[in-house]
C-alpha atoms as a PDB file:
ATOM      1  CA  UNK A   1       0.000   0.000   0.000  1.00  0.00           C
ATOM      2  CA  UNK A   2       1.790   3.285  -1.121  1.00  0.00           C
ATOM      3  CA  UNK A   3       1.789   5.728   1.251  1.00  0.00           C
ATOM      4  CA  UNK A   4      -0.156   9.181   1.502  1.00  0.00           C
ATOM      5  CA  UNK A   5       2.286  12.076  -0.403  1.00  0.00           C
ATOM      6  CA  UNK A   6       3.283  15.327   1.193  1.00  0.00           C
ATOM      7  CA  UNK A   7       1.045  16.950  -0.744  1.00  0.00           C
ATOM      8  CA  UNK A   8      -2.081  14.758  -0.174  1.00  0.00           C
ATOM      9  CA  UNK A   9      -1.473  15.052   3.411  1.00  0.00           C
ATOM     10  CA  UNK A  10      -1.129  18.859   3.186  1.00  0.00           C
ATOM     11  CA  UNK A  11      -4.663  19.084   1.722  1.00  0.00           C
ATOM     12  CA  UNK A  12      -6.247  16.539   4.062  1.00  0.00           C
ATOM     13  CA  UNK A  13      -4.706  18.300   7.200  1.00  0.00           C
ATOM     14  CA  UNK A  14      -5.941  21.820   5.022  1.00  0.00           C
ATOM     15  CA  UNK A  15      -9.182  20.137   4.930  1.00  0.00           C
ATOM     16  CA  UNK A  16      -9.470  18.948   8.412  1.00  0.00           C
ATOM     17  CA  UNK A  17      -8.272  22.520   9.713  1.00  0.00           C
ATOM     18  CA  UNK A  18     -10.823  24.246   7.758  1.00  0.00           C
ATOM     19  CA  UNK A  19     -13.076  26.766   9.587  1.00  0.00           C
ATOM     20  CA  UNK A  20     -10.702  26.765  12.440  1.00  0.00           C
ATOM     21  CA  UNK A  21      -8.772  29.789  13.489  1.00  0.00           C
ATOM     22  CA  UNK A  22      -5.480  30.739  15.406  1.00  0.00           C
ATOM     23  CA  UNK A  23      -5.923  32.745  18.427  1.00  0.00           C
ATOM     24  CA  UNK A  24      -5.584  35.692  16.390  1.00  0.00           C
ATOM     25  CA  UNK A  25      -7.801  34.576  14.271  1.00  0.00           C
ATOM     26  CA  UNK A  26      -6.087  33.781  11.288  1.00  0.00           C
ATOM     27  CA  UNK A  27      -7.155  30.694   9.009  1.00  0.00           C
ATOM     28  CA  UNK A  28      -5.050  27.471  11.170  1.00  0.00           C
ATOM     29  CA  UNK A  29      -3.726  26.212   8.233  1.00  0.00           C
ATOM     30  CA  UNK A  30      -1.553  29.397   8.134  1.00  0.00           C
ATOM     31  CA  UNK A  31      -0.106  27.941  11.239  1.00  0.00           C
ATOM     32  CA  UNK A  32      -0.093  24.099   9.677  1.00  0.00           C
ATOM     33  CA  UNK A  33       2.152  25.614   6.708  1.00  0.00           C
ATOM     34  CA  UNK A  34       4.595  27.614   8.857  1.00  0.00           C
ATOM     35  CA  UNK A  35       5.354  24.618  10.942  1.00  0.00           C
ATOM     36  CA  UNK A  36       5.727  22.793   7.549  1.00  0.00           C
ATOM     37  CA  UNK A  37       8.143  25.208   6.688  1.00  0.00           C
ATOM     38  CA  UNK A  38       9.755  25.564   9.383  1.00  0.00           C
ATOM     39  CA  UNK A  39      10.603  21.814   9.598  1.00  0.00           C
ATOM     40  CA  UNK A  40      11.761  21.996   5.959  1.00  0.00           C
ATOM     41  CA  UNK A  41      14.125  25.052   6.976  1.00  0.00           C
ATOM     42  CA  UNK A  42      15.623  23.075   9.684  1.00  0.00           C
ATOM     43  CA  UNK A  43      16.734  20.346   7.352  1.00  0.00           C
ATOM     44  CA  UNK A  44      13.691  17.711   8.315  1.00  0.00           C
ATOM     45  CA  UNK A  45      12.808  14.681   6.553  1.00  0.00           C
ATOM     46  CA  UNK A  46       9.533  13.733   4.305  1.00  0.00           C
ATOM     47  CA  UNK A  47       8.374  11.738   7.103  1.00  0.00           C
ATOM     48  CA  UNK A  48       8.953  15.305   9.763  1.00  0.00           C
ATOM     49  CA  UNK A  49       7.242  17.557   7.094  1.00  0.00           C
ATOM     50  CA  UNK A  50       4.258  15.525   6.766  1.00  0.00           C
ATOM     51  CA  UNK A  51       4.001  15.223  10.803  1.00  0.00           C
ATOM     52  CA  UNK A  52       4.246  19.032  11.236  1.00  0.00           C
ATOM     53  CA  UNK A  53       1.438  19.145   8.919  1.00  0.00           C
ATOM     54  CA  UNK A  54      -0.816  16.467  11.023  1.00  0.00           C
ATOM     55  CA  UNK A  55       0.901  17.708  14.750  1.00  0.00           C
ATOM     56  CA  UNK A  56      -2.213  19.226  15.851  1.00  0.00           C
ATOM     57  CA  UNK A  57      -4.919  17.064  14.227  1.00  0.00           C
ATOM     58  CA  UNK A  58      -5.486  14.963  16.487  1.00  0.00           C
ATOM     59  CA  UNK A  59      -5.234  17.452  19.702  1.00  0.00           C
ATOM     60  CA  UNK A  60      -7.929  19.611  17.954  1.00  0.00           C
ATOM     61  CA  UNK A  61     -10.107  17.347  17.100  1.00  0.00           C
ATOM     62  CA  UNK A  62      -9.534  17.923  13.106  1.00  0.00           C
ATOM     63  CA  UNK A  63      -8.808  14.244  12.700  1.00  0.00           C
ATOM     64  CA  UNK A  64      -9.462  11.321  14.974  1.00  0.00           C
ATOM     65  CA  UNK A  65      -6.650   8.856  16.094  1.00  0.00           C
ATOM     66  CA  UNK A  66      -8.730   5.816  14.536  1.00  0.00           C
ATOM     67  CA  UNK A  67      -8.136   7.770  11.565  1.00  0.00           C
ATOM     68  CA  UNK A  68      -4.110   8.505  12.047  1.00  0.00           C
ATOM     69  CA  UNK A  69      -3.850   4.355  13.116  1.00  0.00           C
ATOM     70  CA  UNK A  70      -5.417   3.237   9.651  1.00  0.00           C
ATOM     71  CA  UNK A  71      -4.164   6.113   7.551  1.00  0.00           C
ATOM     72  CA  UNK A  72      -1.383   5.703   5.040  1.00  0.00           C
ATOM     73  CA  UNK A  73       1.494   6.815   6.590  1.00  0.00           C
ATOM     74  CA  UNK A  74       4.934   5.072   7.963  1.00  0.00           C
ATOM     75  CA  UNK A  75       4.824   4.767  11.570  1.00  0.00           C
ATOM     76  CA  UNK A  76       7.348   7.399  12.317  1.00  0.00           C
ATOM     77  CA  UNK A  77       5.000   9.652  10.666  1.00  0.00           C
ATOM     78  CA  UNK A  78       2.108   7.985  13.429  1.00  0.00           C
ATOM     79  CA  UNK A  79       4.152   8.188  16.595  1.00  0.00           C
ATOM     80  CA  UNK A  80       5.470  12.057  15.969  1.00  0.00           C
ATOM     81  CA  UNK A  81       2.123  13.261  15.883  1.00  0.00           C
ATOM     82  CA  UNK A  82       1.054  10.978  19.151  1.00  0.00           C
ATOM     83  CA  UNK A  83       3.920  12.439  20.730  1.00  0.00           C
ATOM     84  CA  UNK A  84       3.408  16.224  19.109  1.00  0.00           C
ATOM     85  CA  UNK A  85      -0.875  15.159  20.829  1.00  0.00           C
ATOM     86  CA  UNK A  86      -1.334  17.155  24.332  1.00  0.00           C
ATOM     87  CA  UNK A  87      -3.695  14.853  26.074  1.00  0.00           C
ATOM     88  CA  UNK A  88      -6.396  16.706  27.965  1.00  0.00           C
ATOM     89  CA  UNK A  89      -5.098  16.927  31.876  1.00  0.00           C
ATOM     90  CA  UNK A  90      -1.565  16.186  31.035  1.00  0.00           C
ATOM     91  CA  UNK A  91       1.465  17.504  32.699  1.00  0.00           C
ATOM     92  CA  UNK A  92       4.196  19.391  30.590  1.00  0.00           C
ATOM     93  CA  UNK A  93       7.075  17.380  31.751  1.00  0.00           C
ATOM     94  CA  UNK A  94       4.882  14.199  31.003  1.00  0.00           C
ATOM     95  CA  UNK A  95       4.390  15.747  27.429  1.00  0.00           C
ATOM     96  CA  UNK A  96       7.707  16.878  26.770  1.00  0.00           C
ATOM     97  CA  UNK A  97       9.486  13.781  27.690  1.00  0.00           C
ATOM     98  CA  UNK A  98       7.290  11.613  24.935  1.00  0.00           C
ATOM     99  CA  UNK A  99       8.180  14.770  22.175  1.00  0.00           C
ATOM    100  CA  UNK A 100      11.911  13.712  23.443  1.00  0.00           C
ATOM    101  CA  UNK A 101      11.504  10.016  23.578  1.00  0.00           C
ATOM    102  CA  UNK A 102       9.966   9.667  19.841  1.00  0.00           C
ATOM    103  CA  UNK A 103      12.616  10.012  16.895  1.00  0.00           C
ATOM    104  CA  UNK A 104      11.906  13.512  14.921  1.00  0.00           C
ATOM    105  CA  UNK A 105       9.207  14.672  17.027  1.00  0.00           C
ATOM    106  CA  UNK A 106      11.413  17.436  18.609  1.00  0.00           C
ATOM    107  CA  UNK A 107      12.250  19.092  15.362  1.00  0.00           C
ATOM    108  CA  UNK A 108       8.763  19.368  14.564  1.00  0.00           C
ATOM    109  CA  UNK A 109       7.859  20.748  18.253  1.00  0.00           C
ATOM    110  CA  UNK A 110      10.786  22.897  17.588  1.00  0.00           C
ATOM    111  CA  UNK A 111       9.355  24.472  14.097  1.00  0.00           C
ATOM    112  CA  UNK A 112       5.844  24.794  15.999  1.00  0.00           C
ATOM    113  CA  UNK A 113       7.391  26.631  19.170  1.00  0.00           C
ATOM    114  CA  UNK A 114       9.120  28.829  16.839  1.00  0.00           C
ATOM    115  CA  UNK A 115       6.207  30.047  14.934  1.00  0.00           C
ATOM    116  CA  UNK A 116       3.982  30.118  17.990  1.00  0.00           C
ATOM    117  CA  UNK A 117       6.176  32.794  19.829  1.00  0.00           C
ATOM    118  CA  UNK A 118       7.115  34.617  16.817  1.00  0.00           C
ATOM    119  CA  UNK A 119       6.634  38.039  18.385  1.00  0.00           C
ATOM    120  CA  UNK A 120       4.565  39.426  15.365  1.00  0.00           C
ATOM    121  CA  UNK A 121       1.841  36.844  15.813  1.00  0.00           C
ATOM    122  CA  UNK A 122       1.837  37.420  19.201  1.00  0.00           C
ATOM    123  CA  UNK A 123       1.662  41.188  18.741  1.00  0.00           C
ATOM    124  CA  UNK A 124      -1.922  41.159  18.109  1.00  0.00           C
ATOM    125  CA  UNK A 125      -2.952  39.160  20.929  1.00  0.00           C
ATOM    126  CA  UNK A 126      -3.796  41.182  24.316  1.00  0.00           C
ATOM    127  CA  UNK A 127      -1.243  41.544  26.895  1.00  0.00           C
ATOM    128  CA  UNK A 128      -2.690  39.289  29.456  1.00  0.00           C
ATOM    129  CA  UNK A 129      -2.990  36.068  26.450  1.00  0.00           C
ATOM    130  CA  UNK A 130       0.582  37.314  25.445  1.00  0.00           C
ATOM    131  CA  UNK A 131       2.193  37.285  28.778  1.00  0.00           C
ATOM    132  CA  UNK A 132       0.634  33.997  29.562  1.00  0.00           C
ATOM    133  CA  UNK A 133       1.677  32.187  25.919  1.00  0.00           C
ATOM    134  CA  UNK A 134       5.207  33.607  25.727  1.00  0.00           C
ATOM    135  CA  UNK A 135       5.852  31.692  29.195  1.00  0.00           C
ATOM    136  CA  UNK A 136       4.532  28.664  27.967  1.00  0.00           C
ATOM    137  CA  UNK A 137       6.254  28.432  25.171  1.00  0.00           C
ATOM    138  CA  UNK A 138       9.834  29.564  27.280  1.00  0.00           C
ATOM    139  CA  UNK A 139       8.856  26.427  30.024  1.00  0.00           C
ATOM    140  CA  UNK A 140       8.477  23.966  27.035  1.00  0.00           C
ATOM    141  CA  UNK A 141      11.152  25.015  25.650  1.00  0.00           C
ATOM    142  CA  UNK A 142      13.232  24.343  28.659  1.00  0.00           C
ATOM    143  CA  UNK A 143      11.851  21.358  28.964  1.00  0.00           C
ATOM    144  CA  UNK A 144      12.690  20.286  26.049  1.00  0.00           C
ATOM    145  CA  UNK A 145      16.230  21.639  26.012  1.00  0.00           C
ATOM    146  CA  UNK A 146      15.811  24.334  23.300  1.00  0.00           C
ATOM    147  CA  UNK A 147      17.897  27.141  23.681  1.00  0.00           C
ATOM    148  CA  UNK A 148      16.642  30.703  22.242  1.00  0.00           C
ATOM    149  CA  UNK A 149      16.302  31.099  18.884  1.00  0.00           C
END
């Protein structure tokens, strides 16, 4: 069984994203693509690109993990976005040690980090949402032994 290509699993994730928005209230997959290229930047694989595409399908409900199991896609591609999947109730340092204990999973958190504090899409937010999301981002990325961009 051949598996999905990067761009068939662009326009599913597209798909599955559409309707939703950032918290500035931008079209998600605008978030989906930067993480995509952000990966790509950072010298990731096929198998990282297609994950940064998928990483937060599951989490938001866009696609179901029955879905990821059967879907056409190598397993690496299957256990980055488990690992990538906040499960409701769960502890950062429970989170961030799967992200570190899967194969390519921190490069992709590492793309999504990056465009999640990047200051301009932060700018809109208000200061209280912005205060609270810039030291999120900071503790994960301690956690996951990221220095500063």
């Amino acid at each position: 069984m051949p598996y999905l290509t990067l761009a068939q699993v662009e326009s599913l994730a597209v798909a599955a994203h559409a309707g939703q928005t950032d918290k500035a209230g931008r079209p998600y997959a605008e978030h989906l693509r930067a993480v995509a290229e952000g990966v790509r930047a950072r010298g990731g694989s096929e198998e990282q690109i297609a994950a940064a595409w998928l990483h937060d399908a599951v989490e938001d409900d866009a696609l179901s993990a029955e879905w990821l199991d059967s879907a056409e896609l190598p397993c690496s591609v299957k256990d980055m976005v488990l690992a990538l999947t906040k499960r409701p109730g769960e502890e950062l340092e429970a989170y961030t040690q799967r992200i570190l204990a899967v194969p390519g999973a921190l490069l992709v958190k590492e793309a999504d980090l990056a465009h999640n504090a990047d200051p301009a899409r932060l700018a809109v937010l208000d200061e209280p949402t912005r205060t609270r999301l810039t030291g999120k981002y900071a503790t994960v990325r301690a956690l996951l032994g990221l220095t500063a961009d």
